[in-house]
C-alpha atoms as a PDB file:
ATOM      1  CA  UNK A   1     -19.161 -10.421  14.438  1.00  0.00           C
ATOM      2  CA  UNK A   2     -18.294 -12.268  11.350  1.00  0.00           C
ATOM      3  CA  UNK A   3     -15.092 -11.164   9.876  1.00  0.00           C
ATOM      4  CA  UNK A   4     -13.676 -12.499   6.307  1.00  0.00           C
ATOM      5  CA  UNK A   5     -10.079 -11.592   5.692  1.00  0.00           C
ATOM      6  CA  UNK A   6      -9.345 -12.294   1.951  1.00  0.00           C
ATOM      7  CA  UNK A   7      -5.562 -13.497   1.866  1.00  0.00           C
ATOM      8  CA  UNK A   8      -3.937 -16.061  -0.513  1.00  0.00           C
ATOM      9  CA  UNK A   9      -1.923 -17.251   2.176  1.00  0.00           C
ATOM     10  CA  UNK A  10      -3.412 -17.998   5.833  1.00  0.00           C
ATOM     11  CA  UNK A  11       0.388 -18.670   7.064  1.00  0.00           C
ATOM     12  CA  UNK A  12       1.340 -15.127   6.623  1.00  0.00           C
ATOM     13  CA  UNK A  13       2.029 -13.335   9.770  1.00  0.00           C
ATOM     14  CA  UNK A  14      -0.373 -10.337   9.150  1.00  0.00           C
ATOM     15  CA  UNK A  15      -3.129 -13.034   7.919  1.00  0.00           C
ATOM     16  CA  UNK A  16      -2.528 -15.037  11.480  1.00  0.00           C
ATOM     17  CA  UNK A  17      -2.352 -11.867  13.306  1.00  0.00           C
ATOM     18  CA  UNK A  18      -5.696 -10.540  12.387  1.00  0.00           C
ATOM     19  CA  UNK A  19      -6.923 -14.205  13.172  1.00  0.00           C
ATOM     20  CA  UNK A  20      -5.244 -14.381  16.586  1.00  0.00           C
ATOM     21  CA  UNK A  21      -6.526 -11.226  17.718  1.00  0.00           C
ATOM     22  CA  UNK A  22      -9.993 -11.351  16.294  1.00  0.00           C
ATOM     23  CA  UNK A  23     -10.227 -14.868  17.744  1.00  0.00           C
ATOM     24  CA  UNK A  24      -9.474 -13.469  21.196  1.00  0.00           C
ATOM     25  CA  UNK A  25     -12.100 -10.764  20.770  1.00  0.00           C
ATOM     26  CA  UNK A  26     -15.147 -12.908  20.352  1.00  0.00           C
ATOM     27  CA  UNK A  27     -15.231 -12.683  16.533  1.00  0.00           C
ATOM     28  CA  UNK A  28     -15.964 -15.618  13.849  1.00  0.00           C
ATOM     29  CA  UNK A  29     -13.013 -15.425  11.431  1.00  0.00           C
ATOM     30  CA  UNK A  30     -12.396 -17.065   8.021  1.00  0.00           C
ATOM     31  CA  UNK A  31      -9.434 -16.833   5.777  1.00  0.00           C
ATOM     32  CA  UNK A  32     -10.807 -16.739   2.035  1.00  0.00           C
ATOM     33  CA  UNK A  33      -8.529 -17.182  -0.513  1.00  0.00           C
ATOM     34  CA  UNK A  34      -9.845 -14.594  -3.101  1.00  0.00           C
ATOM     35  CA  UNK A  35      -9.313 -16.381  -6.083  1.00  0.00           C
ATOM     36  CA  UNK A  36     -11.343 -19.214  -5.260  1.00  0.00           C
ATOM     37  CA  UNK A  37     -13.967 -17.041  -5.190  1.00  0.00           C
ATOM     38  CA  UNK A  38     -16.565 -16.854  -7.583  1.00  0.00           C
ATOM     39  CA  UNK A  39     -19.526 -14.116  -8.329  1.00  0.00           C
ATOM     40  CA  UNK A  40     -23.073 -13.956  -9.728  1.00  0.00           C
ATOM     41  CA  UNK A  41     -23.920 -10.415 -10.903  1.00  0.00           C
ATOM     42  CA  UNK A  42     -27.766  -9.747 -11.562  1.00  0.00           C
ATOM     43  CA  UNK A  43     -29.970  -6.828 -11.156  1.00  0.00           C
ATOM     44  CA  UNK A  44     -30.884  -6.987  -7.300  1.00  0.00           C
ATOM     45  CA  UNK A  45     -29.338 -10.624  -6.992  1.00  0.00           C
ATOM     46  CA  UNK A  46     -25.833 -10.663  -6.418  1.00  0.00           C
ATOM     47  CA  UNK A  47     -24.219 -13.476  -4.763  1.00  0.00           C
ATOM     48  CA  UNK A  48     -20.884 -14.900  -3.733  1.00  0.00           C
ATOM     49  CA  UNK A  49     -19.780 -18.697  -3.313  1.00  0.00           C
ATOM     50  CA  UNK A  50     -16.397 -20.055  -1.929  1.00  0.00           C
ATOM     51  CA  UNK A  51     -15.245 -23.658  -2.885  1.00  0.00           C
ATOM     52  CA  UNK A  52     -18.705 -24.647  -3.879  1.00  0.00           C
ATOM     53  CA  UNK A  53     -20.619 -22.908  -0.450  1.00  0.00           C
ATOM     54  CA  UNK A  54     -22.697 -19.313  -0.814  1.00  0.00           C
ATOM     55  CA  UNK A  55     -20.575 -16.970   1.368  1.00  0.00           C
ATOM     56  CA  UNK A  56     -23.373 -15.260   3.657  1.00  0.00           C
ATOM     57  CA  UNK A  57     -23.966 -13.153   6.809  1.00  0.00           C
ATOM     58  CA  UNK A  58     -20.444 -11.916   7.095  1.00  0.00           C
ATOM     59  CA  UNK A  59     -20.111  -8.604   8.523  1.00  0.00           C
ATOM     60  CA  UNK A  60     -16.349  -6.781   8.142  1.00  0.00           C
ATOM     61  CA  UNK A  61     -13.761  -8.089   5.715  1.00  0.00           C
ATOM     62  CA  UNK A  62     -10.269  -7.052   5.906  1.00  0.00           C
ATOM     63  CA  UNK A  63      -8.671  -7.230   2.062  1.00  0.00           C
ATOM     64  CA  UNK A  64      -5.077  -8.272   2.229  1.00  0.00           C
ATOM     65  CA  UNK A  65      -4.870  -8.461  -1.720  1.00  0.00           C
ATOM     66  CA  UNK A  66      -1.159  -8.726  -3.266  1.00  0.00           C
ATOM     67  CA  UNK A  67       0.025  -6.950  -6.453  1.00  0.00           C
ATOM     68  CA  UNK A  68      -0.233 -10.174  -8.275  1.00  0.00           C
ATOM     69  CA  UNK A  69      -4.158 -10.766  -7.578  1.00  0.00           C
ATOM     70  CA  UNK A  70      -5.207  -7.007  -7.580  1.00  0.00           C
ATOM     71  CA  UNK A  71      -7.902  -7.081 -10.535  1.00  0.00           C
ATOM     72  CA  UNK A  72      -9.815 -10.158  -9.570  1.00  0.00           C
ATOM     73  CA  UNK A  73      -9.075  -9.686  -5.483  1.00  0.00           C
ATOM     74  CA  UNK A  74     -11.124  -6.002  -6.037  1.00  0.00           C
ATOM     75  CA  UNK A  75     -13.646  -7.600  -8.197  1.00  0.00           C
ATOM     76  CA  UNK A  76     -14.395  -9.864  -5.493  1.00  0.00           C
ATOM     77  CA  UNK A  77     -14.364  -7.376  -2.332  1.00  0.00           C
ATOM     78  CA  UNK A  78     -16.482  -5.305  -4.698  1.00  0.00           C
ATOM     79  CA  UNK A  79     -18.907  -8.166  -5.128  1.00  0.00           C
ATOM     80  CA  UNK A  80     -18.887  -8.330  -0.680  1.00  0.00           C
ATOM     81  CA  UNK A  81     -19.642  -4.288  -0.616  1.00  0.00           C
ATOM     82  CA  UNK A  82     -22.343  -4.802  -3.299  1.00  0.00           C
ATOM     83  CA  UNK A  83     -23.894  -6.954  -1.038  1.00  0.00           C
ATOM     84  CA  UNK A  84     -23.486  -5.031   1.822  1.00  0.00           C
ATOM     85  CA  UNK A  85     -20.728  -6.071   4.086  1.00  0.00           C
ATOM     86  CA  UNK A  86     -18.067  -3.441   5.701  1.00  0.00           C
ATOM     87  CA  UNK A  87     -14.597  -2.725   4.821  1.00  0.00           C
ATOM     88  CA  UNK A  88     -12.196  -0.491   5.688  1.00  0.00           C
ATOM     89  CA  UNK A  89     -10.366  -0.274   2.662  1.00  0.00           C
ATOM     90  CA  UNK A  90     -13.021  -0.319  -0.440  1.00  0.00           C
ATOM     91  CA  UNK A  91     -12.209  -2.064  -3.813  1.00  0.00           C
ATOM     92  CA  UNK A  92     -11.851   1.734  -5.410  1.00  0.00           C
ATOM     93  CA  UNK A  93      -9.570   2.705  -2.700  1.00  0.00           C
ATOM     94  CA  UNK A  94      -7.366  -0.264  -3.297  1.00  0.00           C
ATOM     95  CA  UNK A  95      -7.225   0.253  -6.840  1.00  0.00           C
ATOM     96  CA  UNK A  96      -6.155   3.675  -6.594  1.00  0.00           C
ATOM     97  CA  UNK A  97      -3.161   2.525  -3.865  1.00  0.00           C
ATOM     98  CA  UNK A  98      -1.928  -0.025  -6.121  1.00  0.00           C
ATOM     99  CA  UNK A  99      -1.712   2.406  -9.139  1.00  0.00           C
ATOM    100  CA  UNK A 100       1.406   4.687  -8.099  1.00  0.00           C
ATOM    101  CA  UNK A 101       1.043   7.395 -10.602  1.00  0.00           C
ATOM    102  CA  UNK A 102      -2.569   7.397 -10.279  1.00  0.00           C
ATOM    103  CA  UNK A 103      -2.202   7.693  -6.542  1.00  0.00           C
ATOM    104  CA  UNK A 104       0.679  10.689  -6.906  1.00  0.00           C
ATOM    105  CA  UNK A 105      -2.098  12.254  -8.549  1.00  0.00           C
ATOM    106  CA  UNK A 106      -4.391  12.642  -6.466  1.00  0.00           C
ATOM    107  CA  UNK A 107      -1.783  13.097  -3.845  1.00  0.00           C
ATOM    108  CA  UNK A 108      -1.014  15.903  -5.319  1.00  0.00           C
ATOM    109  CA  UNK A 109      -4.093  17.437  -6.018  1.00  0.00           C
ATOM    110  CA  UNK A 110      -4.823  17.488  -2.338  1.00  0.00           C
ATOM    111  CA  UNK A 111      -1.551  19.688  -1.723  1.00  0.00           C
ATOM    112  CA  UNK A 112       0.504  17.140  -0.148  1.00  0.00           C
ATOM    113  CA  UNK A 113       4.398  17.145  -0.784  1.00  0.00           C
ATOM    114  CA  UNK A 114       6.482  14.366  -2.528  1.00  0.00           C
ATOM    115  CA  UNK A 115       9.601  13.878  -4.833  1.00  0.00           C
ATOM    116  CA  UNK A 116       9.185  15.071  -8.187  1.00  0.00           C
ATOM    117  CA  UNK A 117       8.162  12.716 -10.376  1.00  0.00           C
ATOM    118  CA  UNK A 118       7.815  12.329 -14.278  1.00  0.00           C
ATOM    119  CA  UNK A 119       5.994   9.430 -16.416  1.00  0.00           C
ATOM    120  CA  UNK A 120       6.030   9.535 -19.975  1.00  0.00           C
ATOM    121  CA  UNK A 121       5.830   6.954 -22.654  1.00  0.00           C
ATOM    122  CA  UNK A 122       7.180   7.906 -25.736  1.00  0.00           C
ATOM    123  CA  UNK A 123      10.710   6.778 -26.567  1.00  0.00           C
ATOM    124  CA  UNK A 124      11.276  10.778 -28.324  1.00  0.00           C
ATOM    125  CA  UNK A 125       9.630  12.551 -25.355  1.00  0.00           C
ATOM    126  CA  UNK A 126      12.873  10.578 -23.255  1.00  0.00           C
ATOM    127  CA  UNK A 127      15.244  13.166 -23.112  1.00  0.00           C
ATOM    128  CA  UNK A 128      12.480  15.648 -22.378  1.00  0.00           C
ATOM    129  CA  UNK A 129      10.860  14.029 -19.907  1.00  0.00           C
ATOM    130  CA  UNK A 130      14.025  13.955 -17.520  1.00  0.00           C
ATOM    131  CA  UNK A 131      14.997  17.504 -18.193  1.00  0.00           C
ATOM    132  CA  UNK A 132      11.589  18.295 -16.994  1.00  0.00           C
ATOM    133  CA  UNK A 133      12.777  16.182 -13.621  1.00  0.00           C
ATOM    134  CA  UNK A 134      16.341  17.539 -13.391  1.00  0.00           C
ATOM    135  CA  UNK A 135      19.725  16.983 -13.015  1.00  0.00           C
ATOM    136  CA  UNK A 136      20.433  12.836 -11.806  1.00  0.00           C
ATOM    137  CA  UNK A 137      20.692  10.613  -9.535  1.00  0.00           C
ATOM    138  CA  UNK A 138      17.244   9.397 -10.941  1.00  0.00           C
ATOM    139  CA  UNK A 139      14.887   6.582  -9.153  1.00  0.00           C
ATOM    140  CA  UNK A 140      13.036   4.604 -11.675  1.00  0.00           C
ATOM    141  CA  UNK A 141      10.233   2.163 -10.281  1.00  0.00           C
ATOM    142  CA  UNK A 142       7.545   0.014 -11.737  1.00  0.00           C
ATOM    143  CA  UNK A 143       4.006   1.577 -11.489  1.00  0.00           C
ATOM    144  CA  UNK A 144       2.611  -1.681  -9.633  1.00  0.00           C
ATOM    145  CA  UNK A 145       6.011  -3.087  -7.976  1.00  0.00           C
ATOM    146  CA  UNK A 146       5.993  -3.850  -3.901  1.00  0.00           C
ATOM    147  CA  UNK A 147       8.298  -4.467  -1.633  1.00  0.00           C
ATOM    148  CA  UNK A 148      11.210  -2.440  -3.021  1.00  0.00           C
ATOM    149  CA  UNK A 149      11.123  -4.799  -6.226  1.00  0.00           C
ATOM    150  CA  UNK A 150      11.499  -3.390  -9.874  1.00  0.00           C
ATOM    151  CA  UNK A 151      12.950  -0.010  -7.996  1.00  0.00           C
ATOM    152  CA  UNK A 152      16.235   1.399  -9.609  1.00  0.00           C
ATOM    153  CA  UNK A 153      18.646   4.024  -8.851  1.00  0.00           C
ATOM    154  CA  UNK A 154      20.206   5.580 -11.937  1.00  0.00           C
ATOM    155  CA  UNK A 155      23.087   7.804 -10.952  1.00  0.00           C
ATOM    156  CA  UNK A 156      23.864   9.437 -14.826  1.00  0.00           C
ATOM    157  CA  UNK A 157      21.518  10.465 -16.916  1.00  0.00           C
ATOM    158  CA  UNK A 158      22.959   7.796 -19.529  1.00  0.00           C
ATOM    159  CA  UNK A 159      22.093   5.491 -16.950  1.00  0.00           C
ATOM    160  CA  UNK A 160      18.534   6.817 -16.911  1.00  0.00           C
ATOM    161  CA  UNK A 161      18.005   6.512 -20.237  1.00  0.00           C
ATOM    162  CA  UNK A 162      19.463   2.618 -20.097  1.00  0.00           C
ATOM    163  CA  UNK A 163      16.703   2.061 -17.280  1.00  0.00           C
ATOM    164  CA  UNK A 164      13.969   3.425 -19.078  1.00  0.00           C
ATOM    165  CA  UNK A 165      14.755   1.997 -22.422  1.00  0.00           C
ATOM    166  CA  UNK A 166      14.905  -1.430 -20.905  1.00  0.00           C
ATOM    167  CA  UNK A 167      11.825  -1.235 -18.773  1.00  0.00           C
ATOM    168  CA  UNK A 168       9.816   0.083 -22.139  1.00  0.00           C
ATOM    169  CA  UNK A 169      11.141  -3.169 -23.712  1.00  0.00           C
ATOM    170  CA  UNK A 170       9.604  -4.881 -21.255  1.00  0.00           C
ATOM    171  CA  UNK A 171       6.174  -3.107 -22.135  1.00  0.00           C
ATOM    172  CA  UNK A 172       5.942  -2.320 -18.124  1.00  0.00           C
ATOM    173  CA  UNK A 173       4.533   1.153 -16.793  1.00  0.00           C
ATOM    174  CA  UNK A 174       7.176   3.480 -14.983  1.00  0.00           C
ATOM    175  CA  UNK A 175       8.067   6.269 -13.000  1.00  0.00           C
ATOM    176  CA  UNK A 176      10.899   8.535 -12.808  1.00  0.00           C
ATOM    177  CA  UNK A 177      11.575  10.448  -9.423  1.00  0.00           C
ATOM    178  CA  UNK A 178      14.192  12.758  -7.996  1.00  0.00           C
ATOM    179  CA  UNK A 179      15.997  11.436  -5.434  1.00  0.00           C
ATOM    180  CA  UNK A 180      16.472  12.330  -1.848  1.00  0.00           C
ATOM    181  CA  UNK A 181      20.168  12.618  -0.998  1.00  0.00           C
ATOM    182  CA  UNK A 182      19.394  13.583   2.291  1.00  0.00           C
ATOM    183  CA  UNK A 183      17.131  10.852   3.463  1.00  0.00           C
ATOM    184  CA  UNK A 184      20.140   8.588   3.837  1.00  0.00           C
ATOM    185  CA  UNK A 185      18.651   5.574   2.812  1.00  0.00           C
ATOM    186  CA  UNK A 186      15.870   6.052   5.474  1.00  0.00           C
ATOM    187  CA  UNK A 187      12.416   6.228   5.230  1.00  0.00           C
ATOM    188  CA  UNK A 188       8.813   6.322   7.540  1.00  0.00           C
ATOM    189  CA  UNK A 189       6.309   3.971   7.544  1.00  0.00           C
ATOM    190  CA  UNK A 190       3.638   5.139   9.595  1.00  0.00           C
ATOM    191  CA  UNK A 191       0.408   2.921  10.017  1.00  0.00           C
ATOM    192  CA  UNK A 192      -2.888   4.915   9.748  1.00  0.00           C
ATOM    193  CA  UNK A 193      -5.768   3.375  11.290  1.00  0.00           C
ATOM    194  CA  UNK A 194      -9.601   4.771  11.040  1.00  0.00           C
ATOM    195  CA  UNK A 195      -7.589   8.309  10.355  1.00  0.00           C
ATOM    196  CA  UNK A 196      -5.296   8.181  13.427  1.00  0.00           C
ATOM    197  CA  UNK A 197      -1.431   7.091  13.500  1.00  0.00           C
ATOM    198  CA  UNK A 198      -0.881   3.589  15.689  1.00  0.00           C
ATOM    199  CA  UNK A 199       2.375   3.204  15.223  1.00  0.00           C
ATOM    200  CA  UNK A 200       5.335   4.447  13.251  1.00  0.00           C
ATOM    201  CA  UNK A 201       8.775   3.255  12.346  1.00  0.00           C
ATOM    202  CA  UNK A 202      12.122   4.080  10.616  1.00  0.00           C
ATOM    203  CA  UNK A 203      13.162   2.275   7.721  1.00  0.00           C
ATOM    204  CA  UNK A 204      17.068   1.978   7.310  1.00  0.00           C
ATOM    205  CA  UNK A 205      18.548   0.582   4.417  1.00  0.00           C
ATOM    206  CA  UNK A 206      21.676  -2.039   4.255  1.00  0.00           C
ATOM    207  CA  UNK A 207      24.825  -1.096   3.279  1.00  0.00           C
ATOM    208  CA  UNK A 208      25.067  -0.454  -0.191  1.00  0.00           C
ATOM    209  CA  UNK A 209      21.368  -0.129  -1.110  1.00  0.00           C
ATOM    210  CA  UNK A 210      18.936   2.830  -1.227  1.00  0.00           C
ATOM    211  CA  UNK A 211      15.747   0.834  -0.622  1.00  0.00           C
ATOM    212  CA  UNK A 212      14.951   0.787   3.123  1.00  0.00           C
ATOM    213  CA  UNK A 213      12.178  -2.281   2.582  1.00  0.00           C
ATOM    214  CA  UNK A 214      12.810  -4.530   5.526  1.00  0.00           C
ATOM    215  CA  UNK A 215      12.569  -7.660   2.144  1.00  0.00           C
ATOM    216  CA  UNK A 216      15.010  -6.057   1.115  1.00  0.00           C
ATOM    217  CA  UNK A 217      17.248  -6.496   3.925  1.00  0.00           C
ATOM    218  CA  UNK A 218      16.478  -3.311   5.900  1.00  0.00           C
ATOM    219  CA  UNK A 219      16.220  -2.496   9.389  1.00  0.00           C
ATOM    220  CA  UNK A 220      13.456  -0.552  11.078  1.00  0.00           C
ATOM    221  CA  UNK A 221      13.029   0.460  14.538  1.00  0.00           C
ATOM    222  CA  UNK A 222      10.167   2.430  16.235  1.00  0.00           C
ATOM    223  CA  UNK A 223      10.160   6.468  15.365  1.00  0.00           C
ATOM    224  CA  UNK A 224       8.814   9.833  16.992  1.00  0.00           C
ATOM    225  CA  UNK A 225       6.873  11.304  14.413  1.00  0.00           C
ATOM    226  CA  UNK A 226       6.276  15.106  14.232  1.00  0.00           C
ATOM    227  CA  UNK A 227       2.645  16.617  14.031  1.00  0.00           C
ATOM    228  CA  UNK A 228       3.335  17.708  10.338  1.00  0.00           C
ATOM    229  CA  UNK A 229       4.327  14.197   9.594  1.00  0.00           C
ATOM    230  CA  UNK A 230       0.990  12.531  11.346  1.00  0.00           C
ATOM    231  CA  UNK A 231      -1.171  15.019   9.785  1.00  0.00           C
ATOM    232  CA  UNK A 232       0.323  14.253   5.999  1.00  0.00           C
ATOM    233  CA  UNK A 233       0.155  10.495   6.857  1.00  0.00           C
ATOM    234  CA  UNK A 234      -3.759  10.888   7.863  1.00  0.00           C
ATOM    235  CA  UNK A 235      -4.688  13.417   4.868  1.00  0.00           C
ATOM    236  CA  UNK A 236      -2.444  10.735   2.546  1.00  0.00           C
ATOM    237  CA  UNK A 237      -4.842   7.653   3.511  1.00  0.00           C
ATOM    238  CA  UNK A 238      -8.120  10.186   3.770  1.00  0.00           C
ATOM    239  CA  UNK A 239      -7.416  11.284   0.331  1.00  0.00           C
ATOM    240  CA  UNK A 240      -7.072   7.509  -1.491  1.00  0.00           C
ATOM    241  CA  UNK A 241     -10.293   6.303   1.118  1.00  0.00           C
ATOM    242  CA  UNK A 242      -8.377   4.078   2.979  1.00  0.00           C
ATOM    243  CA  UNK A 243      -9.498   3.485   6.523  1.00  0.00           C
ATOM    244  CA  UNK A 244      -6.198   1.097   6.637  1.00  0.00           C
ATOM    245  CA  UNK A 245      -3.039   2.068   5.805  1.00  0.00           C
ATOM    246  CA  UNK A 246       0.948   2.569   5.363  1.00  0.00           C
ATOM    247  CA  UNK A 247       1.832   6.022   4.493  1.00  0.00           C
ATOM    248  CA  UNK A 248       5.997   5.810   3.376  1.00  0.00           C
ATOM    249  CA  UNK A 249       7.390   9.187   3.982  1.00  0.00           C
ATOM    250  CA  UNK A 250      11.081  10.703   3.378  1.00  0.00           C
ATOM    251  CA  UNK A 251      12.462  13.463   5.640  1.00  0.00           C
ATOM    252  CA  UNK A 252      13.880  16.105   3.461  1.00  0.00           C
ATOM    253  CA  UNK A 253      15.234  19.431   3.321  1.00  0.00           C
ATOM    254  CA  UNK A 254      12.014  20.973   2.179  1.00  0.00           C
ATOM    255  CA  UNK A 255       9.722  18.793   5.165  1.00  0.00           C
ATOM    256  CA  UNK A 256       7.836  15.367   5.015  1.00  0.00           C
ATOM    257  CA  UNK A 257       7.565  13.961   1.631  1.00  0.00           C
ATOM    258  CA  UNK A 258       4.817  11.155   0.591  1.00  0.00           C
ATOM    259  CA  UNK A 259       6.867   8.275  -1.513  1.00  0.00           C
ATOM    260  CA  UNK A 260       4.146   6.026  -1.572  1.00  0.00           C
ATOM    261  CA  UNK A 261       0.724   4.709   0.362  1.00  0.00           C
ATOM    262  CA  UNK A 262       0.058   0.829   0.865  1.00  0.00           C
ATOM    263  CA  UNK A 263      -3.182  -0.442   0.858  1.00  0.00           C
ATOM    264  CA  UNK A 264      -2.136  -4.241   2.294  1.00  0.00           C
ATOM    265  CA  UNK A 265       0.672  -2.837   4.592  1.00  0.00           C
ATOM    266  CA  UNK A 266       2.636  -5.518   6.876  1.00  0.00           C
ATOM    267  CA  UNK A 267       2.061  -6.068  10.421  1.00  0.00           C
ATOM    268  CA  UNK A 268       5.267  -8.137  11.373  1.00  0.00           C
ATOM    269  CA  UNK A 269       7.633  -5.333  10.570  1.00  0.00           C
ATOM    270  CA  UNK A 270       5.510  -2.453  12.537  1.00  0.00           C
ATOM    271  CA  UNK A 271       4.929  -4.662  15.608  1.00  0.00           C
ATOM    272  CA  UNK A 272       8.319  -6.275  16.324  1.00  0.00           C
ATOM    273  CA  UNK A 273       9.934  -2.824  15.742  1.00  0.00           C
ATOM    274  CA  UNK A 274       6.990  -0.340  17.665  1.00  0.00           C
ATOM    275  CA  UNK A 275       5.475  -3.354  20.208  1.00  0.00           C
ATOM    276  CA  UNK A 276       2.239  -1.990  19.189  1.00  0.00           C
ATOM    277  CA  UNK A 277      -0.764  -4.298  18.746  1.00  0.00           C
ATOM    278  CA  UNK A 278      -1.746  -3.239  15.598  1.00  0.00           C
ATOM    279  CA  UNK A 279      -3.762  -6.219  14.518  1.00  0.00           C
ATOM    280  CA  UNK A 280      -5.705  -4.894  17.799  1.00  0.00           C
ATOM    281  CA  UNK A 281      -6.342  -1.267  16.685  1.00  0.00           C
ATOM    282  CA  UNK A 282      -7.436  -3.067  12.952  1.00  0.00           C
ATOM    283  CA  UNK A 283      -9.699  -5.271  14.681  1.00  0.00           C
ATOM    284  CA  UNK A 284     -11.300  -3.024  17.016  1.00  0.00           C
ATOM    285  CA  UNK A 285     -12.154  -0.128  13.856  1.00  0.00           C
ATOM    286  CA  UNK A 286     -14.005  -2.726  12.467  1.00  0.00           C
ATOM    287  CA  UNK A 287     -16.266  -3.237  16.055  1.00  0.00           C
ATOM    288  CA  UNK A 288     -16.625   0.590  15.825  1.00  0.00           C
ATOM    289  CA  UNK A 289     -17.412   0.629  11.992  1.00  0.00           C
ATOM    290  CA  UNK A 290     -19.067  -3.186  10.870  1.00  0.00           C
ATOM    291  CA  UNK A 291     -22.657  -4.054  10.907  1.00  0.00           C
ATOM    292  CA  UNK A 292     -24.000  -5.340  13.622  1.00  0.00           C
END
């Protein structure tokens, strides 16, 4: 099998991972830098070229496409399904991952629990807009941030306001959420493969911080999940169409709540902390699922 994986970096761990373990399976592997890709759109002639060379009789491709590349990284695995090749985690899917309050959305249409959250954009809706949230502390986070970046705690609604007025003056989309007191600064990330769970960790934050992101100096080690919290992870990546995926949860007092699903998730974290190959269980959904 022919596998593309469409990275921007081929010295990333996931990116080598996928490599190592595809390598050892038999499979042809490429790393494809998706912005050196380049489409031609025509009625019944589509066609995609990589540093000059048509890109042709691939089979699977595995999108690993960062916040910063998201529009032109979908365009391009869009222009791979158009022409017929398999992935687990199509350009639509993606797009609705990246997109938090888009993703909440339909999160929540499906039934599935998470912190209360609020979005509004006028500066005179403000004051509204958190009493329809409720009392503080508040967590404010960018619509399209990763990695625990552009994520705030505001512990006074004064505070709030501060946040909010200063991300609006920096023209970026926003959230406001309620926040989980009795998570403790820990979260789930459990890793959702062709709608089963492989592996699952905790998140803890560091002193002092809220965010549990292992970037952000975290520490995660390998966690029993409980039937209610597999099931919401698998209905969580079922309902954005992603075959691959990192499903964030929060225990709370009211059960499992969603904070947020990953289309690009990180391998180094899950593996060192579970010792689960889970570059294997990727590569071996796409034997199941590819072309042949």
């Amino acid at each position: 099998m022919k596998i593309a994986i469409l990275s921007r970096n081929a010295r990333l761990y996931s990116t080598q991972r996928l490599v190592e373990v595809a390598r050892e399976r038999g499979h042809v592997v490429r790393v494809l830098d998706p912005l050196r890709c380049y489409v031609r759109i025509a009625p019944g002639d589509v066609a995609i070229r990589y540093k000059g060379k048509p890109l042709k009789d691939i089979d699977a491709v595995i999108p690993r496409i960062g916040t910063t590349s998201t529009f032109y990284g979908t365009a391009v695995l869009r222009q791979l399904e158009m022409m017929g090749v398999y992935t687990p985690n199509p350009s639509d899917a993606v797009l609705r991952a990246r997109d938090k309050l888009r993703a909440l959305q339909i999160l929540a249409a499906q039934g599935l629990d998470m912190p209360v959250t609020v979005f509004g954009d006028n500066p005179d809706d403000t004051a509204d807009v958190l009493a329809m949230l409720g009392d503080p502390p508040h967590v404010i986070k960018l619509n399209e941030g990763s990695q625990g970046t552009g994520v705030v705690l505001a512990e006074k609604r004064s505070a709030s306001q501060s946040v909010i007025e200063a991300f609006r003056g920096l023209y970026a989309n926003f959230l406001v959420q309620e926040f989980i007191g009795e998570a403790n600064g820990s979260d789930l990330r459990c890793f959702v493969v062709g709608g089963k769970v492989v592996a699952a960790m905790q998140r803890d934050a560091s002193p002092g911080d809220f965010r549990a992101n292992l970037h952000r100096g975290g520490t995660a080690q390998s966690a029993s999940l409980s039937a209610e919290e597999r099931q919401i992870s698998v209905r969580a990546a079922k309902a954005l169409g992603l075959g691959i995926a990192g499903v964030d949860l929060l225990r709370s007092k009211r059960g499992p709540l969603i904070l947020e699903v990953n289309a690009s998730p990180g391998l180094e974290g899950i593996e060192a902390a579970t010792g689960v190959d889970v570059s294997g269980h990727i590569i071996k959904h796409l034997e199941r699922h590819a072309r042949k």
